[in-house]
N, C-alpha and C. Protein backbone atom coordinates (compact mmCIF):
# COMPACT_ATOMS: atom_id res chain seq x y z
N UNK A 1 -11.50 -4.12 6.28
CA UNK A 1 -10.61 -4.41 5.18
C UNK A 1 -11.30 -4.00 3.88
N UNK A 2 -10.45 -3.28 3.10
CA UNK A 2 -11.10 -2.92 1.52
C UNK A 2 -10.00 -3.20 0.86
N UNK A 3 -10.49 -3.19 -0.34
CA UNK A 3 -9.41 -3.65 -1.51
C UNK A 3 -9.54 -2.45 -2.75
N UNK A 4 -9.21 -2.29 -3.00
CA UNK A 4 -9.32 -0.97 -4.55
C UNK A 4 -8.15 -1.19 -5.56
N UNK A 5 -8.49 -1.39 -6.01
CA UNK A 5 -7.69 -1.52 -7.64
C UNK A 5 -7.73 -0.06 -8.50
N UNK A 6 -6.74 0.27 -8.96
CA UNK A 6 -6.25 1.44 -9.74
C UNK A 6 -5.73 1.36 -11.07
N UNK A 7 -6.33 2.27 -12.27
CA UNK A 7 -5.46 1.67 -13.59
C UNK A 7 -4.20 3.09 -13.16
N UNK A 8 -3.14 2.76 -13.93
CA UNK A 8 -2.09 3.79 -13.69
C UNK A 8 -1.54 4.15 -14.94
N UNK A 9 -1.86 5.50 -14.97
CA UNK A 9 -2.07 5.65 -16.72
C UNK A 9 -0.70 6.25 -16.75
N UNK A 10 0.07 6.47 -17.75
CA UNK A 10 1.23 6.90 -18.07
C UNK A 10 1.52 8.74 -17.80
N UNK A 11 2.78 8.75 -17.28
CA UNK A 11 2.87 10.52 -16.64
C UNK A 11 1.73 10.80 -15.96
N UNK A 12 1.28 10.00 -14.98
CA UNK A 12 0.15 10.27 -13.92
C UNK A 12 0.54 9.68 -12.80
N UNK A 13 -0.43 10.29 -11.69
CA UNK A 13 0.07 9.91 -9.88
C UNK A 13 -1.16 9.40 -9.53
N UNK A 14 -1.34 7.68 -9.10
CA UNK A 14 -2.40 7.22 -8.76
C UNK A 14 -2.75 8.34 -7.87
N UNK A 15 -4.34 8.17 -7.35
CA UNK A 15 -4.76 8.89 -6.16
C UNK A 15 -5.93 7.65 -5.86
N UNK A 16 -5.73 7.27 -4.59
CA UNK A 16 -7.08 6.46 -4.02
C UNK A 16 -7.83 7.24 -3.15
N UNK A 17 -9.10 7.46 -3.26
CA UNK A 17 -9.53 8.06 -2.04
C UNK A 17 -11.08 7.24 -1.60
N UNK A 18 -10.70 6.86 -0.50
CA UNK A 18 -11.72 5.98 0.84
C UNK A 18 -12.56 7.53 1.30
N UNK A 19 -13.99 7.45 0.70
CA UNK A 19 -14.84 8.03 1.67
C UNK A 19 -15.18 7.80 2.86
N UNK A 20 -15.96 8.38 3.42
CA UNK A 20 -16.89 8.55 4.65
C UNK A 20 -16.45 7.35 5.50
N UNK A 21 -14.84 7.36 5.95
CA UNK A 21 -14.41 6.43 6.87
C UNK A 21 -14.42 7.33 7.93
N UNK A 22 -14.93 6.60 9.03
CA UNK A 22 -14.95 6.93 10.50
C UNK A 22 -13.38 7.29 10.80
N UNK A 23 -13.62 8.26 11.87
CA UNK A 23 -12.10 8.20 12.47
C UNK A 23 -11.79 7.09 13.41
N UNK A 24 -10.16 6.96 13.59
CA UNK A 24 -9.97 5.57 14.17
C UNK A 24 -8.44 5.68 13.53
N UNK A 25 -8.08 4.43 13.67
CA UNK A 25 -6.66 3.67 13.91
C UNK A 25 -7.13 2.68 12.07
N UNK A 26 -6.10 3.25 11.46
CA UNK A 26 -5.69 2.64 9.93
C UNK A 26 -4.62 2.74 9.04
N UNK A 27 -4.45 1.46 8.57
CA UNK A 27 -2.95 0.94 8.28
C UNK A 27 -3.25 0.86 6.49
N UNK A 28 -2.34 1.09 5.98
CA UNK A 28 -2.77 0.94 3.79
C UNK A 28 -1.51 0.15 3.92
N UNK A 29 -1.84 -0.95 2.58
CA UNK A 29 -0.75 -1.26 1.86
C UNK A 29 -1.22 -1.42 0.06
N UNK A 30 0.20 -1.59 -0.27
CA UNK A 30 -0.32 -1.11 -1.76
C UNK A 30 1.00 -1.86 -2.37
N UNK A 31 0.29 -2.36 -3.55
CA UNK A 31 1.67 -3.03 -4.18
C UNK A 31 1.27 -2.83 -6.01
N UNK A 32 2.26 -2.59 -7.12
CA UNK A 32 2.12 -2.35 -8.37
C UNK A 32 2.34 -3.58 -8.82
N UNK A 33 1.22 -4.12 -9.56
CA UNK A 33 0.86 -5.35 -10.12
C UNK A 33 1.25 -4.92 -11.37
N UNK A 34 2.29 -5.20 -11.67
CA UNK A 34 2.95 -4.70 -12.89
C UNK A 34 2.70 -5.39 -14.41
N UNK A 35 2.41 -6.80 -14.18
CA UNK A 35 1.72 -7.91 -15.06
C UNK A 35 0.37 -8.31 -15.24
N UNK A 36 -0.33 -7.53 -14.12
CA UNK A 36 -2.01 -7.61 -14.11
C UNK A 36 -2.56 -9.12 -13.89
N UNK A 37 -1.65 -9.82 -13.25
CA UNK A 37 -1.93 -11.06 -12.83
C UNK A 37 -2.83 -11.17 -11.37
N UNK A 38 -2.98 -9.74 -11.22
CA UNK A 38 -3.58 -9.49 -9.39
C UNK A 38 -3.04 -10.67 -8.54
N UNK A 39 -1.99 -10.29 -8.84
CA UNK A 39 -1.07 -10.91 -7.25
C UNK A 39 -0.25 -10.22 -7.24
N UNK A 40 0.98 -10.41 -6.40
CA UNK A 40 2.37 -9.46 -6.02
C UNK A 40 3.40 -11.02 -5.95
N UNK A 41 3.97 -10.79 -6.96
CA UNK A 41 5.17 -11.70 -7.60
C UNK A 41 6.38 -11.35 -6.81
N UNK A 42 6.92 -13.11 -6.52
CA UNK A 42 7.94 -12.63 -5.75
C UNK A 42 8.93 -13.60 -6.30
N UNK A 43 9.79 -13.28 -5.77
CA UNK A 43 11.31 -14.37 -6.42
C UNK A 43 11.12 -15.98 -5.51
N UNK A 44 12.00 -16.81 -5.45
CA UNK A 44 11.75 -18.14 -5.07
C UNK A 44 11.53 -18.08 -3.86
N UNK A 45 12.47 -16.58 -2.83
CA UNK A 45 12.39 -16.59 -1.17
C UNK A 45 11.78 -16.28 -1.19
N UNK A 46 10.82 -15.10 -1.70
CA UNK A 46 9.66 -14.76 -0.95
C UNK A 46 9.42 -13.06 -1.16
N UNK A 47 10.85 -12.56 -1.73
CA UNK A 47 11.14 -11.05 -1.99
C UNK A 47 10.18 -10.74 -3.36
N UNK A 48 9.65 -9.72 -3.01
CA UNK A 48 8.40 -9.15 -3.80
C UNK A 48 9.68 -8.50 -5.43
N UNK A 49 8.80 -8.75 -6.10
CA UNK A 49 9.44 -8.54 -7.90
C UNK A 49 8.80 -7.34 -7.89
N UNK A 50 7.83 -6.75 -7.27
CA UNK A 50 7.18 -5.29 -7.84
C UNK A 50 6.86 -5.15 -6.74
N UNK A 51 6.91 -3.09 -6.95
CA UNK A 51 7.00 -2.46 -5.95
C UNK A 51 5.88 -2.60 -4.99
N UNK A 52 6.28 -2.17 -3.62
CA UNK A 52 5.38 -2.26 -2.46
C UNK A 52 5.42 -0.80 -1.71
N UNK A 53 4.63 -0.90 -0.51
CA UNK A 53 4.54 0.29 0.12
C UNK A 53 3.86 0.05 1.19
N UNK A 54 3.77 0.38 2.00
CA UNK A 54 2.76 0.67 3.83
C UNK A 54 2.50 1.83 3.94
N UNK A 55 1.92 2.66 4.92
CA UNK A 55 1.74 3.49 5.25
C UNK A 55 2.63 3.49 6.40
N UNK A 56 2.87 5.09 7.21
CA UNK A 56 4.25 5.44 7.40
C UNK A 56 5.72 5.07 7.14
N UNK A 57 5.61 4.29 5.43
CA UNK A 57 6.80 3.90 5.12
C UNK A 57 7.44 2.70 5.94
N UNK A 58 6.45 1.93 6.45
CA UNK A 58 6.83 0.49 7.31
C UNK A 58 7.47 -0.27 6.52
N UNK A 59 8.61 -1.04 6.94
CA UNK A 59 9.25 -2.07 6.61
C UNK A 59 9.26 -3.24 6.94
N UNK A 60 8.81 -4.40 6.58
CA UNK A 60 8.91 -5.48 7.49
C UNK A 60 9.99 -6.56 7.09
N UNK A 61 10.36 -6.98 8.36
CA UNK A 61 11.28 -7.80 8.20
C UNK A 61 11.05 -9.73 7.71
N UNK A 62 11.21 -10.17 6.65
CA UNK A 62 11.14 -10.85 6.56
C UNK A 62 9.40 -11.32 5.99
N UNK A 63 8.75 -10.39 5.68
CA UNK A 63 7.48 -10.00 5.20
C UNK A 63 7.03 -8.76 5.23
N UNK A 64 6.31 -8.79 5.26
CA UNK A 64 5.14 -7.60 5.59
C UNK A 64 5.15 -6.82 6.61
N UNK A 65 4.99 -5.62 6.68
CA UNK A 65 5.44 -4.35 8.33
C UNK A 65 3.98 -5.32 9.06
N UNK A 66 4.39 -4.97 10.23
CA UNK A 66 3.22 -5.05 11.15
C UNK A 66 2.49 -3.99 10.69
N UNK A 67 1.03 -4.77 11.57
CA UNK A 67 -0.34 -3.32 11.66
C UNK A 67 0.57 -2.23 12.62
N UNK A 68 1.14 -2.61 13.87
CA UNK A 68 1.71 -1.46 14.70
C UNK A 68 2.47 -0.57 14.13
N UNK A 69 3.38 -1.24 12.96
CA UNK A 69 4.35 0.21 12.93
C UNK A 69 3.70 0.72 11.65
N UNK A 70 2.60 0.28 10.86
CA UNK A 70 2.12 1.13 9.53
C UNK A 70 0.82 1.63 10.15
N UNK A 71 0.40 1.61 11.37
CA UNK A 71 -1.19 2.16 11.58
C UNK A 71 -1.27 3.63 11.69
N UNK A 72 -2.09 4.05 11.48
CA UNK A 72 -2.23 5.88 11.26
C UNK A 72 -3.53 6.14 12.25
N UNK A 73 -3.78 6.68 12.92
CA UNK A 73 -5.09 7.28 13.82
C UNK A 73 -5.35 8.44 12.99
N UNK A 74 -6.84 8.60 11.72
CA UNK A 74 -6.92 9.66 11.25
C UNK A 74 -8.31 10.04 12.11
N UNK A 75 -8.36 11.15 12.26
CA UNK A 75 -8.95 12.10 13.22
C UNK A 75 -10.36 12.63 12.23
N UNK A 76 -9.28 13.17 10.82
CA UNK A 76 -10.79 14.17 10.22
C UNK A 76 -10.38 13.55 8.93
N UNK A 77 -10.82 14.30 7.73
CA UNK A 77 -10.27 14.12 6.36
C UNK A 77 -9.13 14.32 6.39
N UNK A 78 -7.92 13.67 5.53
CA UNK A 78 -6.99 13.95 5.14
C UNK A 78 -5.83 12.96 4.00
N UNK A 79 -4.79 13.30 3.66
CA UNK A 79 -4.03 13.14 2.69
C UNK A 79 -2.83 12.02 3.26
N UNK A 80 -2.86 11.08 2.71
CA UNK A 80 -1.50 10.42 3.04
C UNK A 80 -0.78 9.67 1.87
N UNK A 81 0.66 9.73 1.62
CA UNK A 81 0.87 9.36 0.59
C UNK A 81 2.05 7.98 0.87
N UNK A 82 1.74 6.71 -0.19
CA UNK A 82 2.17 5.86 0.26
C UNK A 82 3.07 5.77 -1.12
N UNK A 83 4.62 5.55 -0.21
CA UNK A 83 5.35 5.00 -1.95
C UNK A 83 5.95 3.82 -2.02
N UNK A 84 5.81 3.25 -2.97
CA UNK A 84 6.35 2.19 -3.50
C UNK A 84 7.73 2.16 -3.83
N UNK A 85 8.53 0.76 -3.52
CA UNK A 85 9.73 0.52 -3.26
C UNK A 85 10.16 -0.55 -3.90
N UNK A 86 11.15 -0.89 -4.64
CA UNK A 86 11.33 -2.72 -5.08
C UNK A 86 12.16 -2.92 -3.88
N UNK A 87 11.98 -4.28 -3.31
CA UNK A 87 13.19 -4.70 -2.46
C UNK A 87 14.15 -5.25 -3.06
């Protein structure tokens, strides 16, 4: 598990990049802390106020995607791009 924080400067495209990770089985999530309160704000049920994202675009029902349907097996270096969504 890692955590990385990003400033997101105006007319720019975050980019995170995780070095010298082994290959293997890995899942991202990412959410825009829009108030800088470092949490992810949600309404009274539980629905996130700012945007979210998984990797392969996972959805979860009623929370968070599973590890199964957002996990990625990366092999060598490479590029994956995760986008953010309001629900």
């Amino acid at each position: 598990f890692r955590k990385l924080s990003l400033e997101i400067k105006e007319g720019t495209v975050p980019l995170a990049e995780f070095k010298d990770l082994p290959p293997g089985p890995y899942a991202v999530s990412a959410y825009h802390d829009e108030n800088d309160n470092e949490e992810l704000d949600s309404n009274w049920i539980g629905i996130p106020r700012e945007g979210v994202g998984s990797s392969r675009d996972a959805k979860g029902t009623m929370g968070p995607p599973s590890y199964e349907d957002a996990v990625l097996e990366i092999l060598k270096s490479q590029e994956i791009e995760v986008s953010l969504a309001y629900l």
